[in-house]
PDB file of N, CA and C in Angstrom:
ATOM      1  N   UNK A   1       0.820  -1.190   0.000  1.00  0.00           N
ATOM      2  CA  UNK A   1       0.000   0.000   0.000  1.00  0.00           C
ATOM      3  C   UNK A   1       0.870   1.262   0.000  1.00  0.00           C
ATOM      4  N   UNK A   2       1.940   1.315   1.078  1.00  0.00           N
ATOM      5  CA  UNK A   2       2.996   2.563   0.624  1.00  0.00           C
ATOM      6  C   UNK A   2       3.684   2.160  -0.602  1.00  0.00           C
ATOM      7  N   UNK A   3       4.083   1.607  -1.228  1.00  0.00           N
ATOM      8  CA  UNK A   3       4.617   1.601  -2.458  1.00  0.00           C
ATOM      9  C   UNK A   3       3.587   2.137  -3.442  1.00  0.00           C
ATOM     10  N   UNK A   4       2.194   1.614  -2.974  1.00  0.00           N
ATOM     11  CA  UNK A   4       1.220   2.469  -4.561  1.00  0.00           C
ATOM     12  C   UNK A   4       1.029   4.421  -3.999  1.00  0.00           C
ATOM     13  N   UNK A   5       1.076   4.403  -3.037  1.00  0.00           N
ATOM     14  CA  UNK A   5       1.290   6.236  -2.548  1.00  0.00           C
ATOM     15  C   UNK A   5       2.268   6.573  -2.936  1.00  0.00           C
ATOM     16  N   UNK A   6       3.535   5.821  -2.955  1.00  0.00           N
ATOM     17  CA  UNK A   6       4.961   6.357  -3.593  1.00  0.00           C
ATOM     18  C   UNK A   6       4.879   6.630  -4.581  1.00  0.00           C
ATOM     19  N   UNK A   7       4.485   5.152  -5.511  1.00  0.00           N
ATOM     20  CA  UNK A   7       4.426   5.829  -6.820  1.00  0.00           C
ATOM     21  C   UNK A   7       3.548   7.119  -7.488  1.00  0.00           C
ATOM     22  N   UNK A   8       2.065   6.768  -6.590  1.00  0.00           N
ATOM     23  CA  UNK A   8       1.382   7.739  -7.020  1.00  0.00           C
ATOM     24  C   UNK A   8       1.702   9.098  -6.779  1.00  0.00           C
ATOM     25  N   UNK A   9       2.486   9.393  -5.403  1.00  0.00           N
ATOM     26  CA  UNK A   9       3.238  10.656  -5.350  1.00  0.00           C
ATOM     27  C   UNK A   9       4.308  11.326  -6.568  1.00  0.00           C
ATOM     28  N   UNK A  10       4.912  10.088  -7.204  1.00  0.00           N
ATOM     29  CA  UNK A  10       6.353  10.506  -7.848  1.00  0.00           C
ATOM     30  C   UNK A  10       5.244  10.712  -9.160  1.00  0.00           C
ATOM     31  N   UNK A  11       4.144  10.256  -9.669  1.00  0.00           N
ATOM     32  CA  UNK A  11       3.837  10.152 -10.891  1.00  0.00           C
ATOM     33  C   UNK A  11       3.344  11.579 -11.320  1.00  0.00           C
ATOM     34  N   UNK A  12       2.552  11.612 -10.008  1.00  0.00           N
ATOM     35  CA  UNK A  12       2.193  13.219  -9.637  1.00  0.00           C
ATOM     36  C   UNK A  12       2.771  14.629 -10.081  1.00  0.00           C
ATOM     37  N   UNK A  13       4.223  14.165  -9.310  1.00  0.00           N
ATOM     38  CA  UNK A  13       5.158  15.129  -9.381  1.00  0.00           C
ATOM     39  C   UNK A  13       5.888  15.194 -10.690  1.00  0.00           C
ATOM     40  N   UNK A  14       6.097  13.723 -11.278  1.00  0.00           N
ATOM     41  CA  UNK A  14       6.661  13.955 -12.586  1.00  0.00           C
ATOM     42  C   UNK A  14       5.785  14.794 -13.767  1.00  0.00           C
ATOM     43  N   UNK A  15       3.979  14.688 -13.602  1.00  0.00           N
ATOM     44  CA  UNK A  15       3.133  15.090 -14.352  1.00  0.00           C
ATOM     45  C   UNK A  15       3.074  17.110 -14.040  1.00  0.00           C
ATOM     46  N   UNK A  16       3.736  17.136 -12.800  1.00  0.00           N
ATOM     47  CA  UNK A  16       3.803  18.648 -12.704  1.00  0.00           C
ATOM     48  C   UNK A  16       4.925  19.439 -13.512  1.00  0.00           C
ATOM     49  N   UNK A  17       6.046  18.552 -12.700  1.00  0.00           N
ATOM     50  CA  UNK A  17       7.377  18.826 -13.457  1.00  0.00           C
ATOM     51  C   UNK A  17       7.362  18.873 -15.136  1.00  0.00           C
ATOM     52  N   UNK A  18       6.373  18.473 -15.902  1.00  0.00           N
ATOM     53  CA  UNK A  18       6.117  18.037 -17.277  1.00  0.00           C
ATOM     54  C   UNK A  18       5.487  19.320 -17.730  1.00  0.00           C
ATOM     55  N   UNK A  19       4.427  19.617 -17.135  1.00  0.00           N
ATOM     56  CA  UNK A  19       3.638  20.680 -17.433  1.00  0.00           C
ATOM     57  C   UNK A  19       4.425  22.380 -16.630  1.00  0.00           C
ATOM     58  N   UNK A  20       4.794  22.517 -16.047  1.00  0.00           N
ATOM     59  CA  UNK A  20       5.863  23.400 -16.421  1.00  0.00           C
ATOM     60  C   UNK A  20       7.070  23.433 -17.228  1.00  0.00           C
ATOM     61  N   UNK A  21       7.682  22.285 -17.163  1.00  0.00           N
ATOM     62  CA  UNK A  21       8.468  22.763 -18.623  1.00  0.00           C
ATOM     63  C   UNK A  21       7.863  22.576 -20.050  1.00  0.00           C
ATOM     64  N   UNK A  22       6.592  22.064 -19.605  1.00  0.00           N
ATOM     65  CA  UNK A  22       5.834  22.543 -21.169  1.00  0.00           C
ATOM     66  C   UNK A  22       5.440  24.202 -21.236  1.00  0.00           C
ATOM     67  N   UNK A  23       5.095  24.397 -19.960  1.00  0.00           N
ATOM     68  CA  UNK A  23       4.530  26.032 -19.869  1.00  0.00           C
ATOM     69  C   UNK A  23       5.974  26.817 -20.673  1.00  0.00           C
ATOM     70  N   UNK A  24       6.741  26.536 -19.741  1.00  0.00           N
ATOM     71  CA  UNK A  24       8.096  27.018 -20.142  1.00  0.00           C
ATOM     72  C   UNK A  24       8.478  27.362 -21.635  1.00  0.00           C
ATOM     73  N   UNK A  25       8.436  25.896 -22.226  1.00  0.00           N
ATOM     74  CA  UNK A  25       8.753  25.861 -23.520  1.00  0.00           C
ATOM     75  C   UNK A  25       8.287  26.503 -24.577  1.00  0.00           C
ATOM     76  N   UNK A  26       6.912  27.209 -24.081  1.00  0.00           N
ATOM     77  CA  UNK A  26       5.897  27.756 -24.796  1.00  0.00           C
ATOM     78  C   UNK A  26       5.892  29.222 -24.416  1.00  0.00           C
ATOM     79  N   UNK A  27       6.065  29.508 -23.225  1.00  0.00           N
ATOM     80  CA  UNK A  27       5.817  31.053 -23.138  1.00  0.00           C
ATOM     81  C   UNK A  27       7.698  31.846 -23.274  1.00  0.00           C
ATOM     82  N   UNK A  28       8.754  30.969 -22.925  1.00  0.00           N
ATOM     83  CA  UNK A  28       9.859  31.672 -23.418  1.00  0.00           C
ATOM     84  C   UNK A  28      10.249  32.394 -24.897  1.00  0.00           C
ATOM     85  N   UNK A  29      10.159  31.111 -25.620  1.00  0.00           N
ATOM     86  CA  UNK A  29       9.932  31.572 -27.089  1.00  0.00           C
ATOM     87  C   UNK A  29       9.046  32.398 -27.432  1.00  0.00           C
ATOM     88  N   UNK A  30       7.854  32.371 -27.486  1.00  0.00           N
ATOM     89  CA  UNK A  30       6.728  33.458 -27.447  1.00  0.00           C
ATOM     90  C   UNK A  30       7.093  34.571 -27.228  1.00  0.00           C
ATOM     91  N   UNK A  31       6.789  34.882 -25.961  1.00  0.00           N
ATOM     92  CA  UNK A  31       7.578  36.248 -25.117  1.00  0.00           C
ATOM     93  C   UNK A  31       9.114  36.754 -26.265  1.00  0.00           C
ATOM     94  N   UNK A  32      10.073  35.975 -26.015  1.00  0.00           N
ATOM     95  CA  UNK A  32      11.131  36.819 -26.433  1.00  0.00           C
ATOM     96  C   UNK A  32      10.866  37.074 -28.062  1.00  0.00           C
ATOM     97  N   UNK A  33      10.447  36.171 -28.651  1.00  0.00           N
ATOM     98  CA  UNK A  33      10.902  36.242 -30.107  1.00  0.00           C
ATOM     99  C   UNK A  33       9.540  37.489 -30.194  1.00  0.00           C
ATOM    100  N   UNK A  34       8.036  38.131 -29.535  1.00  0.00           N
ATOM    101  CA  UNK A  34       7.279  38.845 -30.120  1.00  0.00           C
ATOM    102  C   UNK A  34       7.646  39.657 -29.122  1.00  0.00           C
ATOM    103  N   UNK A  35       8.429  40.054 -28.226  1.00  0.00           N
ATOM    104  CA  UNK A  35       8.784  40.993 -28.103  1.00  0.00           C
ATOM    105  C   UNK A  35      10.321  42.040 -28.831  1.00  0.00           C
ATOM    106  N   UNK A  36      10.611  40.601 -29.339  1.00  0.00           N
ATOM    107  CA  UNK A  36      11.484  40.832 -30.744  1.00  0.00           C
ATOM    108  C   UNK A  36      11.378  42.021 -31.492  1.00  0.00           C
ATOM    109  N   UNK A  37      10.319  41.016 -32.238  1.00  0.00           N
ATOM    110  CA  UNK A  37       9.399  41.403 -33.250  1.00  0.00           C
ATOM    111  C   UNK A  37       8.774  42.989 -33.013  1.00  0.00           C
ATOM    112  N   UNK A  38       8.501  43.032 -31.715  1.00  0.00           N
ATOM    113  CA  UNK A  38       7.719  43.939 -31.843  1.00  0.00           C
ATOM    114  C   UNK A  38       8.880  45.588 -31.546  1.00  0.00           C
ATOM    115  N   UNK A  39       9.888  45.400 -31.054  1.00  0.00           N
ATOM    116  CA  UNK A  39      10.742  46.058 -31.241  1.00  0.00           C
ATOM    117  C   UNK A  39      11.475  46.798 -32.493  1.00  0.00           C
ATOM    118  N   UNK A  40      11.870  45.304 -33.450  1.00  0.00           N
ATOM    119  CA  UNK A  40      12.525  45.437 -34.477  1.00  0.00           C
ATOM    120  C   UNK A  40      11.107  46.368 -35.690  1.00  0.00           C
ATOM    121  N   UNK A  41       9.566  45.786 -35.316  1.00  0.00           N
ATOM    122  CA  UNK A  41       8.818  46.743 -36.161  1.00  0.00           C
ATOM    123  C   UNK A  41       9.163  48.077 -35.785  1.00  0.00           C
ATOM    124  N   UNK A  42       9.206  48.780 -34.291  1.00  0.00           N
ATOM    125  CA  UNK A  42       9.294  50.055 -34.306  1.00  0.00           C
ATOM    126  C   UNK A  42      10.431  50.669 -34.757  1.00  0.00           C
ATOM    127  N   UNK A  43      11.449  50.260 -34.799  1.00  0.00           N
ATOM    128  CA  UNK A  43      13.033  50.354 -35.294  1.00  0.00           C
ATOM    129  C   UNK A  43      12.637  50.411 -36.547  1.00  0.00           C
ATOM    130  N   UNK A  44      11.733  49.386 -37.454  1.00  0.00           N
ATOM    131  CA  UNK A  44      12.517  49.859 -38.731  1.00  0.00           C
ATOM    132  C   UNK A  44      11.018  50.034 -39.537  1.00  0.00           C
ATOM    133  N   UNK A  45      10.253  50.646 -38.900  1.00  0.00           N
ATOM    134  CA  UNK A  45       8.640  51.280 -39.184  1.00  0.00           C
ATOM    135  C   UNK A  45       7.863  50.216 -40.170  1.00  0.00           C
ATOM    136  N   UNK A  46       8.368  48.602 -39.652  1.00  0.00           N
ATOM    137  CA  UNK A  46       7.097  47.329 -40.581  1.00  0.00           C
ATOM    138  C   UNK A  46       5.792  46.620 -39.573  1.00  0.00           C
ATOM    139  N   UNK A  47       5.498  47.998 -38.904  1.00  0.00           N
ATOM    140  CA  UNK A  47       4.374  47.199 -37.736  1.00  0.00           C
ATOM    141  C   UNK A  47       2.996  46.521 -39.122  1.00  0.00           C
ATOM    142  N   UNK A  48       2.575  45.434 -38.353  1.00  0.00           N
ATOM    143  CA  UNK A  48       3.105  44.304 -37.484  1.00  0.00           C
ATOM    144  C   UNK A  48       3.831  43.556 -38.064  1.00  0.00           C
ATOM    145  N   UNK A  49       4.404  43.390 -39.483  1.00  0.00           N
ATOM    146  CA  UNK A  49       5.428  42.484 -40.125  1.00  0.00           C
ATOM    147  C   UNK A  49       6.127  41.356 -39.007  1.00  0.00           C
ATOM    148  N   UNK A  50       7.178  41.926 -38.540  1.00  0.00           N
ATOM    149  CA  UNK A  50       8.085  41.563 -38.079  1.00  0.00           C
ATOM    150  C   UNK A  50       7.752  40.804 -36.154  1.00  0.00           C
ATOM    151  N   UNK A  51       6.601  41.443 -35.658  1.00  0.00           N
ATOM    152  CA  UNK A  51       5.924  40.874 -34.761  1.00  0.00           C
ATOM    153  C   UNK A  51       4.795  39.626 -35.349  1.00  0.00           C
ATOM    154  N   UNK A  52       4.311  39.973 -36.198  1.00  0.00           N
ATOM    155  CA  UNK A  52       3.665  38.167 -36.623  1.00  0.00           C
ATOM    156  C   UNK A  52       4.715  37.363 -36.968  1.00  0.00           C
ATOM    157  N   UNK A  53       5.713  37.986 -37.435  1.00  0.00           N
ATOM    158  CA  UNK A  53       6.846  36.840 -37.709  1.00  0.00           C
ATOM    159  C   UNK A  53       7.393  36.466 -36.656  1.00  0.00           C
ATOM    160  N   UNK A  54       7.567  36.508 -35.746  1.00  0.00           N
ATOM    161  CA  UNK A  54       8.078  36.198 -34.208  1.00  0.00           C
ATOM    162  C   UNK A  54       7.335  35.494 -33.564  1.00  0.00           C
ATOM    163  N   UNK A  55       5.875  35.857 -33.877  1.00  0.00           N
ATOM    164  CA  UNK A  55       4.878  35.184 -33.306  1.00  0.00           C
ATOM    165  C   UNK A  55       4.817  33.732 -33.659  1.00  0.00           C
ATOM    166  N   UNK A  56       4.505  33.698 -35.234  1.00  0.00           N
ATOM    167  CA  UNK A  56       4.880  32.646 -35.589  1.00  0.00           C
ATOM    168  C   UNK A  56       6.243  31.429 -35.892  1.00  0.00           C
ATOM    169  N   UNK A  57       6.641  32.468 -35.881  1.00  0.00           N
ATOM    170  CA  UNK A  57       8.429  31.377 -35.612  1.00  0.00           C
ATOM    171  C   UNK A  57       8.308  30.826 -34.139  1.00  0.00           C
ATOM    172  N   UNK A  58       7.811  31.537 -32.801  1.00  0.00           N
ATOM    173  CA  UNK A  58       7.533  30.821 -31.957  1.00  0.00           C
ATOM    174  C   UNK A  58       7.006  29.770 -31.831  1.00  0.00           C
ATOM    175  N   UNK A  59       5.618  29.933 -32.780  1.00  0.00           N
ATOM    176  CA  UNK A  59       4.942  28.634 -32.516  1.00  0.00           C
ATOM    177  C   UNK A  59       5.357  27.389 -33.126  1.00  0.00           C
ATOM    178  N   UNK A  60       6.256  27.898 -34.167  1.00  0.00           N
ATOM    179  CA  UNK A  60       7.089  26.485 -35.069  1.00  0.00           C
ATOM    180  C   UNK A  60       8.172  25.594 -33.859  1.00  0.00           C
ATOM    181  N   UNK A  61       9.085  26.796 -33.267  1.00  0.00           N
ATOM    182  CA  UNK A  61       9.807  26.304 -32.296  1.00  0.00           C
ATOM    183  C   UNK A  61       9.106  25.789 -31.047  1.00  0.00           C
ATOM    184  N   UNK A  62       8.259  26.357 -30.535  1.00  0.00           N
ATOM    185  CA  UNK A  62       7.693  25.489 -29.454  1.00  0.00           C
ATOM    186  C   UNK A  62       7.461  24.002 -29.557  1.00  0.00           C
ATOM    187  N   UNK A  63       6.575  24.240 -31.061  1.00  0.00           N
ATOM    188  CA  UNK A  63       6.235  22.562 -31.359  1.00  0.00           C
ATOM    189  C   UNK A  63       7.405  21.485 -31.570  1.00  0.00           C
ATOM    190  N   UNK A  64       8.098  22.099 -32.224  1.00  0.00           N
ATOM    191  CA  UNK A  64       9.486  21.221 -32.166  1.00  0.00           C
ATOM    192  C   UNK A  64      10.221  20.832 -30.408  1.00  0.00           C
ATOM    193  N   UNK A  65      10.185  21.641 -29.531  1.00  0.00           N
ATOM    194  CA  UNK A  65      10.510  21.391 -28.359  1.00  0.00           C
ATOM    195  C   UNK A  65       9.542  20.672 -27.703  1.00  0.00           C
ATOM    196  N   UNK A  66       8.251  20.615 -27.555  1.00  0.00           N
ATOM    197  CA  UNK A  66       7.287  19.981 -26.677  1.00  0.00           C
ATOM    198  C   UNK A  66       6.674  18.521 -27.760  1.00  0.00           C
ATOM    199  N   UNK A  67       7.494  18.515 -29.226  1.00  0.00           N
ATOM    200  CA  UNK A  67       7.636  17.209 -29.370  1.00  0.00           C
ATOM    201  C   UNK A  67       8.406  16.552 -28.878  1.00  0.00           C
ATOM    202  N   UNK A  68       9.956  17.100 -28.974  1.00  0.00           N
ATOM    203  CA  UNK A  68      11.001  16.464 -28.708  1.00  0.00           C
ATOM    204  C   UNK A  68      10.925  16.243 -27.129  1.00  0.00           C
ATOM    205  N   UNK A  69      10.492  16.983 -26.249  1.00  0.00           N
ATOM    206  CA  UNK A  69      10.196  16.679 -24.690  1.00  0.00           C
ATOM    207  C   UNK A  69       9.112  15.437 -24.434  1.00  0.00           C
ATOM    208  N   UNK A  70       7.917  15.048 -25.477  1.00  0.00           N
ATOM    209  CA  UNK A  70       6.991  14.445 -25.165  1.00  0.00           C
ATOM    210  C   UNK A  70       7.878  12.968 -25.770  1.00  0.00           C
ATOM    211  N   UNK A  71       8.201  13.232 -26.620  1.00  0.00           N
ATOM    212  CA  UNK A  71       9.190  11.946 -27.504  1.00  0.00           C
ATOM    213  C   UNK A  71       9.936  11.004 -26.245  1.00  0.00           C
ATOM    214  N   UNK A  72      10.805  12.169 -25.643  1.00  0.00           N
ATOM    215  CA  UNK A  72      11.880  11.728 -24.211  1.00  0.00           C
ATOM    216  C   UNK A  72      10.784  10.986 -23.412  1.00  0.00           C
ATOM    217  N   UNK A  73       9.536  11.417 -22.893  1.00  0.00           N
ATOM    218  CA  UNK A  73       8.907  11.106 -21.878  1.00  0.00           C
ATOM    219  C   UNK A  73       8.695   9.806 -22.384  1.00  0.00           C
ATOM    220  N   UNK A  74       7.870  10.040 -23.471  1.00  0.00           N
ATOM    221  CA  UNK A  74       7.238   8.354 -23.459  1.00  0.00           C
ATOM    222  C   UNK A  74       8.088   7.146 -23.877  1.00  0.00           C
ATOM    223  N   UNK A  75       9.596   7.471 -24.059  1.00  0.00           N
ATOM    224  CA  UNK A  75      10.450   6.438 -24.715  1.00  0.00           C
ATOM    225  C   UNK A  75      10.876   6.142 -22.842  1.00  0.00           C
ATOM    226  N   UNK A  76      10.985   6.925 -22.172  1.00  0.00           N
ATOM    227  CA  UNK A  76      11.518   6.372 -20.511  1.00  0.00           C
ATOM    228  C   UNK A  76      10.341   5.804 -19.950  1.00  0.00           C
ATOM    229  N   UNK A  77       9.224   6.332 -20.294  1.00  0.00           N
ATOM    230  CA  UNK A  77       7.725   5.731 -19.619  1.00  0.00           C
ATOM    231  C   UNK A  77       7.759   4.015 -20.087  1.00  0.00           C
ATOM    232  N   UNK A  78       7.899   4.078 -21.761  1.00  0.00           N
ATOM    233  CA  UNK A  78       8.040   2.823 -22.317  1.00  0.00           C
ATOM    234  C   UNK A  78       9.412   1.828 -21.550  1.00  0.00           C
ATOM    235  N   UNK A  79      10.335   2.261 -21.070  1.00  0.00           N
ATOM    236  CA  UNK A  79      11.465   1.399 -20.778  1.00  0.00           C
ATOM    237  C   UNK A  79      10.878   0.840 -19.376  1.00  0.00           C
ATOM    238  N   UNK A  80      10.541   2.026 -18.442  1.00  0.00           N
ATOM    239  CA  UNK A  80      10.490   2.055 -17.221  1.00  0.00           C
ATOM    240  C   UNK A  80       8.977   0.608 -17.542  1.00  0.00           C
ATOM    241  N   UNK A  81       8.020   0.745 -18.591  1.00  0.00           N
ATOM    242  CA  UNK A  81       7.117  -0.172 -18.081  1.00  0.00           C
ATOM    243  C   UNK A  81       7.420  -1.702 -18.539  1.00  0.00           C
ATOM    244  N   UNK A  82       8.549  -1.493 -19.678  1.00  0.00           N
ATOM    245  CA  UNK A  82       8.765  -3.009 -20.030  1.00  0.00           C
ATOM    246  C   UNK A  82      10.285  -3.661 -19.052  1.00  0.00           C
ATOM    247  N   UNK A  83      10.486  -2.655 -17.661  1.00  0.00           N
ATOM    248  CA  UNK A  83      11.256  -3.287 -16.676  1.00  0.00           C
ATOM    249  C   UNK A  83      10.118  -3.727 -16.015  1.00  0.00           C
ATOM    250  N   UNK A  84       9.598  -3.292 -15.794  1.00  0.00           N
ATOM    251  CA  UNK A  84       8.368  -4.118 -14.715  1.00  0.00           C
ATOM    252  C   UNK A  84       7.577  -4.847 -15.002  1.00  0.00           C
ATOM    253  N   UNK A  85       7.283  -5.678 -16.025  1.00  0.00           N
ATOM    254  CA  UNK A  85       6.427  -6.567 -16.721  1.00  0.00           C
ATOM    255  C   UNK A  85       7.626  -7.682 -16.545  1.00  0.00           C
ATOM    256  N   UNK A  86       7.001  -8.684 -16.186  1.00  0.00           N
ATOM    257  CA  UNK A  86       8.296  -9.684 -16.065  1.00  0.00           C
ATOM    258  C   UNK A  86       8.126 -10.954 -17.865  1.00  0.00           C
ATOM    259  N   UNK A  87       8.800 -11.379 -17.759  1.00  0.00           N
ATOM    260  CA  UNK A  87       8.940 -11.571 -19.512  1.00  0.00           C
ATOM    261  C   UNK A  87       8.233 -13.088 -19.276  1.00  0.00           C
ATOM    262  N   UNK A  88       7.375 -13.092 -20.561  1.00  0.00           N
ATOM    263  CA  UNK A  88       6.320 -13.471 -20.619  1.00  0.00           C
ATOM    264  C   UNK A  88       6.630 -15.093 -22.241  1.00  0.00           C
ATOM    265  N   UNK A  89       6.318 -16.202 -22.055  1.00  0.00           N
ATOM    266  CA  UNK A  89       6.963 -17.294 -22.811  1.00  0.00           C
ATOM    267  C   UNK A  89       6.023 -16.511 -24.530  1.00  0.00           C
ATOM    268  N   UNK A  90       5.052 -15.970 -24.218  1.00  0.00           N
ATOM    269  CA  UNK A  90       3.812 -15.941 -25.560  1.00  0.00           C
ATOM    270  C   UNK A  90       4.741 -14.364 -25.955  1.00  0.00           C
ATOM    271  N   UNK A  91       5.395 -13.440 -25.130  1.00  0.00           N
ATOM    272  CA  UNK A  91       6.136 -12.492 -25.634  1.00  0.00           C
ATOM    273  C   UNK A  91       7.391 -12.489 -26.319  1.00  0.00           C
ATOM    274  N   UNK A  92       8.004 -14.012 -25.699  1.00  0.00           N
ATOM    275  CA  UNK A  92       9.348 -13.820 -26.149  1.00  0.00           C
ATOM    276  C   UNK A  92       9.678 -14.581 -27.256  1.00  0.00           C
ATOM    277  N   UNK A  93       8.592 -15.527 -27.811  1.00  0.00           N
ATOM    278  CA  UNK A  93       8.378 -16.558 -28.839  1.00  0.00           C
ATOM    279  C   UNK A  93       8.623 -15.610 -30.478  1.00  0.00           C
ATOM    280  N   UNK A  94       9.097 -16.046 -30.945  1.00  0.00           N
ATOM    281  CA  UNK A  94       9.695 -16.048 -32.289  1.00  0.00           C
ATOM    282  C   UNK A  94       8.309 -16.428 -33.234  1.00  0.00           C
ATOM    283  N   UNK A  95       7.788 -15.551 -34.151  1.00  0.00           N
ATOM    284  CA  UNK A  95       6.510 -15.726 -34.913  1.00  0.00           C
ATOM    285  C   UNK A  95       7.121 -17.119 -35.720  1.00  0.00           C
ATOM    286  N   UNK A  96       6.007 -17.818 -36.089  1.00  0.00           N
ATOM    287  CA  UNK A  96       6.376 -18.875 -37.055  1.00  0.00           C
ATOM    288  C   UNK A  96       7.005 -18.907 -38.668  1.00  0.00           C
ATOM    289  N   UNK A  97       7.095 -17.027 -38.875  1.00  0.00           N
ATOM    290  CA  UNK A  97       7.502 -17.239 -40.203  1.00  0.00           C
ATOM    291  C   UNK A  97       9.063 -16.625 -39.811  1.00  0.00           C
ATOM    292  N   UNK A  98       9.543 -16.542 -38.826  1.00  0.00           N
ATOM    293  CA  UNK A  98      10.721 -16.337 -38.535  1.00  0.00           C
ATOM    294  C   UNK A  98      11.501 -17.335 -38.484  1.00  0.00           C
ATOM    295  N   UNK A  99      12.484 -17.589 -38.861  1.00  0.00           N
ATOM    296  CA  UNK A  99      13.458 -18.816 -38.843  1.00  0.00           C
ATOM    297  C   UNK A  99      14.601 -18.614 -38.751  1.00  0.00           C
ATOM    298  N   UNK A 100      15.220 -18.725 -37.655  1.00  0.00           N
ATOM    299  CA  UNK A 100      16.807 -17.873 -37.870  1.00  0.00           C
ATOM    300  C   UNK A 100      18.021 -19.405 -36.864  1.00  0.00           C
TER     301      UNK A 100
END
């Protein structure tokens, strides 16, 4: 029974820890690159040009980071669950058109 509170504590915490550096990943880029943007329009008189372009280059880069973060998660989620499954004779069997 304390081992399922443990885990359920750590799973908890890993699901927090996840969602702030997703927050993260999303409002850094954002923020800097349209406040960029919105600088470089007044500097060189292309409002909003150069702030939708920031805007949107953010959102290209975010997605690339909160794939590559979700990618990490579920390849350790996947390891971490095929350590704890103990190995199974119908899993480890060789299909019949395999012959080696």
């Amino acid at each position: 029974m304390k081992q399922e509170k443990l885990q359920m504590k750590n799973s908890t915490a890993l699901a927090i820890s996840f969602a702030w550096e997703l927050g993260y990943s999303i409002a850094i880029p954002l923020v800097a690159l349209a406040l960029g943007g919105r600088f470089l329009d007044r500097r060189f008189d292309t409002d909003p040009f150069l702030f939708l372009t920031g805007v949107v280059l953010s959102i290209f880069i975010s997605t690339l980071i909160v794939f590559k973060k979700s990618m990490k998660i579920m390849a350790s989620l996947e390891k971490e669950s095929q350590r704890e499954k103990p190995p199974t004779e119908e899993r480890d069997k060789k299909p019949d058109g395999d012959k080696q």
